[in-house]
C-alpha atoms as a PDB file:
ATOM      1  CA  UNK A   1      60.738  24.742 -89.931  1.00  0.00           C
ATOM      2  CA  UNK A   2      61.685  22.235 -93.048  1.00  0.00           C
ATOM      3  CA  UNK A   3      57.796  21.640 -94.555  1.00  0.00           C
ATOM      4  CA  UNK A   4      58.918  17.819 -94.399  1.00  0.00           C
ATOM      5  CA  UNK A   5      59.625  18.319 -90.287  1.00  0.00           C
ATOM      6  CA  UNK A   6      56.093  20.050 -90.263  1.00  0.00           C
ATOM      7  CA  UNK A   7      54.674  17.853 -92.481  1.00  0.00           C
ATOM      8  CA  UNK A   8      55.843  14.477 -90.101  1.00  0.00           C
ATOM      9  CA  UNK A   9      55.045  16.449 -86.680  1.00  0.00           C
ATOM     10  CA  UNK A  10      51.768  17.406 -87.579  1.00  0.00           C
ATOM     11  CA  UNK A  11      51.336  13.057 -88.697  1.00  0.00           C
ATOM     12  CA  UNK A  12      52.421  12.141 -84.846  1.00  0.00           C
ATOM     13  CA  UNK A  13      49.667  14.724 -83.720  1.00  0.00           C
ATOM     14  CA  UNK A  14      46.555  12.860 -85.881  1.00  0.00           C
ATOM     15  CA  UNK A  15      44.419  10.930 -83.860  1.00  0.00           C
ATOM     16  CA  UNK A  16      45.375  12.467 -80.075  1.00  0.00           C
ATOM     17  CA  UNK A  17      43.360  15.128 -78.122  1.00  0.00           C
ATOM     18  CA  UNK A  18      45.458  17.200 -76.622  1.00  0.00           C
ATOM     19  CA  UNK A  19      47.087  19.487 -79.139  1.00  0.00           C
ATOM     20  CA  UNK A  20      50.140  20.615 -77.040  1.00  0.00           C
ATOM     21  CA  UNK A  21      51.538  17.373 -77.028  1.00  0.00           C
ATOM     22  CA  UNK A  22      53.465  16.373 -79.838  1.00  0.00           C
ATOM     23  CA  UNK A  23      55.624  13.190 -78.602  1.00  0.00           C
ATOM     24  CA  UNK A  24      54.050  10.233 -77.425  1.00  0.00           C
ATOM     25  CA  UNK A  25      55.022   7.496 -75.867  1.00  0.00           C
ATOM     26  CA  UNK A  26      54.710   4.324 -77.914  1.00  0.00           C
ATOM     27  CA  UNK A  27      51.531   3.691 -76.053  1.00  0.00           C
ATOM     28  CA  UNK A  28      49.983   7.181 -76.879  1.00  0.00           C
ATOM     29  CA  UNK A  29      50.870   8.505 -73.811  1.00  0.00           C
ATOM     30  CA  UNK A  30      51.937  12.097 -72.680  1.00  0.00           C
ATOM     31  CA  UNK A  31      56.298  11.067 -72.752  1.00  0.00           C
ATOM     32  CA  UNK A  32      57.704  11.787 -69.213  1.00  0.00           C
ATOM     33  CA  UNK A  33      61.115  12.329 -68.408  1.00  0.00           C
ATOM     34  CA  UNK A  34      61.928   8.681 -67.986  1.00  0.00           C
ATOM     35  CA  UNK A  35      60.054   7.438 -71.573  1.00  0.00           C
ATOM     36  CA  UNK A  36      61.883  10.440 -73.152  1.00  0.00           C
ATOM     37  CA  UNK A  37      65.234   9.066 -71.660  1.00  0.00           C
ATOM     38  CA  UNK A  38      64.723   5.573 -72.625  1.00  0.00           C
ATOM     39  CA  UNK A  39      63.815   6.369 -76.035  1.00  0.00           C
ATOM     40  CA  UNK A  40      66.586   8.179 -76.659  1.00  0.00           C
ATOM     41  CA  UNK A  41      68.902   6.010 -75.417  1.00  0.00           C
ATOM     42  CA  UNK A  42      67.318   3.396 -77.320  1.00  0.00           C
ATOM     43  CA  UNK A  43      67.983   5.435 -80.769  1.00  0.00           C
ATOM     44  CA  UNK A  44      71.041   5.867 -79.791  1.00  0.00           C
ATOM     45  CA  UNK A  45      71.963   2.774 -79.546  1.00  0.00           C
ATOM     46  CA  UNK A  46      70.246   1.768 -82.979  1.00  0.00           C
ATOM     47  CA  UNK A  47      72.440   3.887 -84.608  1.00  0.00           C
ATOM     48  CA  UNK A  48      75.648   3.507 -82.864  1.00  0.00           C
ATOM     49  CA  UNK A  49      76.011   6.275 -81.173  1.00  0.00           C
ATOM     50  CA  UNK A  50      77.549   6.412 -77.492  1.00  0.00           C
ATOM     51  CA  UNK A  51      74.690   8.279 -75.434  1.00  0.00           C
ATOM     52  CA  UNK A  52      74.783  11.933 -75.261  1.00  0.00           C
ATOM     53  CA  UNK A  53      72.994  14.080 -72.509  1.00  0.00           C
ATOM     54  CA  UNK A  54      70.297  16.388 -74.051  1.00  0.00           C
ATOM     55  CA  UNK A  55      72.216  19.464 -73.805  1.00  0.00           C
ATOM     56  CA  UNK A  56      74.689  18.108 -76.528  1.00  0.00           C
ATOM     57  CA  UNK A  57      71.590  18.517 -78.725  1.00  0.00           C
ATOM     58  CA  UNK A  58      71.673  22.020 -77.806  1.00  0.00           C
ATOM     59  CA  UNK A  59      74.701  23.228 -78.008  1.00  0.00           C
ATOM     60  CA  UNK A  60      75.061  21.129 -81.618  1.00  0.00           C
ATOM     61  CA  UNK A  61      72.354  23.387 -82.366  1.00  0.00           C
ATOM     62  CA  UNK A  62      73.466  26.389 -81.082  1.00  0.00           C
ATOM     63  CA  UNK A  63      76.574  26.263 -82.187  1.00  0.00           C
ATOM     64  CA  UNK A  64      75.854  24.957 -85.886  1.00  0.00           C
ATOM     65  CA  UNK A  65      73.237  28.064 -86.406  1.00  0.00           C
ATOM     66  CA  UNK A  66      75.762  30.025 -84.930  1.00  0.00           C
ATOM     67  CA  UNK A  67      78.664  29.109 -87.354  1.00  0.00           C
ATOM     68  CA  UNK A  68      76.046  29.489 -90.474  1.00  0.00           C
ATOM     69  CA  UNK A  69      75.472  32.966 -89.553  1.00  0.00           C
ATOM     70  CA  UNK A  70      72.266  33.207 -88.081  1.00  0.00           C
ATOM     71  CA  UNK A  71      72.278  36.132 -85.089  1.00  0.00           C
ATOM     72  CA  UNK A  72      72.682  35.024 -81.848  1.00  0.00           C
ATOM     73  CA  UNK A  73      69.431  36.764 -80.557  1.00  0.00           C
ATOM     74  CA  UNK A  74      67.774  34.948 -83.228  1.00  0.00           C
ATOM     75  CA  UNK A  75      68.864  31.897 -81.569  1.00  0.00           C
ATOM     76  CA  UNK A  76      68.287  32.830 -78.174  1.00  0.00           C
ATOM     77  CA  UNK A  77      64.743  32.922 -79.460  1.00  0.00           C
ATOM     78  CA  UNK A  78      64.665  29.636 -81.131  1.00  0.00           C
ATOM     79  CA  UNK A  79      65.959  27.673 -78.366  1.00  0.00           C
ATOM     80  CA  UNK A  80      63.848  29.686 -75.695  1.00  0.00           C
ATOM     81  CA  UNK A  81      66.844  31.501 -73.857  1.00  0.00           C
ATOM     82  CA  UNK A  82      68.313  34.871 -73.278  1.00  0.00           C
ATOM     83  CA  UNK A  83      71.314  35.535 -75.336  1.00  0.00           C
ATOM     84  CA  UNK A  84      73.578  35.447 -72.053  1.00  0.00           C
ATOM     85  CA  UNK A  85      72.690  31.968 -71.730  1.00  0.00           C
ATOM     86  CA  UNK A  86      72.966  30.582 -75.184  1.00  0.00           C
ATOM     87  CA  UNK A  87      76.538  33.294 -75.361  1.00  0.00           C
ATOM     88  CA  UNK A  88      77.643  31.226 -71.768  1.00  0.00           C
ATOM     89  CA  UNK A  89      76.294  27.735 -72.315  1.00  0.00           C
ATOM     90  CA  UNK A  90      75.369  26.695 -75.749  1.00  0.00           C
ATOM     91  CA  UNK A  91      77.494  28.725 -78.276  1.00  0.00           C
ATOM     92  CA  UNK A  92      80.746  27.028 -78.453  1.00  0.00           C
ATOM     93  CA  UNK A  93      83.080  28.326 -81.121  1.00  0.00           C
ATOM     94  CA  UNK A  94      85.613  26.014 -83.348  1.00  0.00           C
ATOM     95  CA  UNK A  95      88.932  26.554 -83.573  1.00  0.00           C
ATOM     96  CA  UNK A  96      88.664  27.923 -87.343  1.00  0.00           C
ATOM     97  CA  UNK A  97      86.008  30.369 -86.472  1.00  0.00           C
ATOM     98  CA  UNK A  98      88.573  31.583 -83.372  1.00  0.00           C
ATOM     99  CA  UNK A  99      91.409  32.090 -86.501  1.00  0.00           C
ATOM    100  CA  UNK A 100      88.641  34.315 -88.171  1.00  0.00           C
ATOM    101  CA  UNK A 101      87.951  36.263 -85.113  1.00  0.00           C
ATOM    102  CA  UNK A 102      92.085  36.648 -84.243  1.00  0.00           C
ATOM    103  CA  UNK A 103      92.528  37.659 -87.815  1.00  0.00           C
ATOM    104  CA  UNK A 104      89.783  40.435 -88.068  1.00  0.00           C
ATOM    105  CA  UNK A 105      91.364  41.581 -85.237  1.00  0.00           C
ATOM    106  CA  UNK A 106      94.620  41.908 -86.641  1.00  0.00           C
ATOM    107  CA  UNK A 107      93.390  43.519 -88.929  1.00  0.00           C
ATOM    108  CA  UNK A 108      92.354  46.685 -87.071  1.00  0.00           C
ATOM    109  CA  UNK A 109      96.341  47.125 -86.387  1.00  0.00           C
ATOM    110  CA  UNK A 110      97.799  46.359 -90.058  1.00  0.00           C
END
């Protein structure tokens, strides 16, 4: 984790109780499902972007680690999944990395 991420999560966690809580609401309540929602939405919106569903985030994420080289059991682990899962659901692969792949495989019959 970036030291300036750690550095800003541990900052939301001063001054609250329960230490397996890091998002609030803007209250300093636990976030439920609807307060998460909203507040996304609303971020969204004040930066111009249409609304996404959550699992956008993770495949972004997925897929970006994936393209940078990182292993994909190594992400499977980071996002909390099996590697079928993040392989089936969150690993999407550009059309430049599918040239690679077709080319390696060429390759093998040159």
């Amino acid at each position: 984790m970036p030291e300036s991420l750690r550095n800003e999560l541990e900052e939301r966690r001063k001054g609250h109780s329960d230490d397996d809580h890091i998002f609030l609401s803007r209250k300093g309540n636990l976030m439920d499902a609807s307060n998460l929602t909203r507040s996304y939405k609303r971020f969204l919106k004040s930066i111009g972007v249409n609304y996404k569903e959550f699992h956008t985030l993770r495949r972004t994420y997925a897929t970006t680690l994936l393209e940078k080289g990182i292993d994909i059991n190594r992400v499977a682990k980071l996002m909390g999944d099996t590697v079928p899962v993040v392989a089936q659901y969150y690993a999407a692969v550009s059309d430049e990395h599918k040239a690679e792949a077709a080319d390696k495989i060429n390759e093998l019959f040159l």
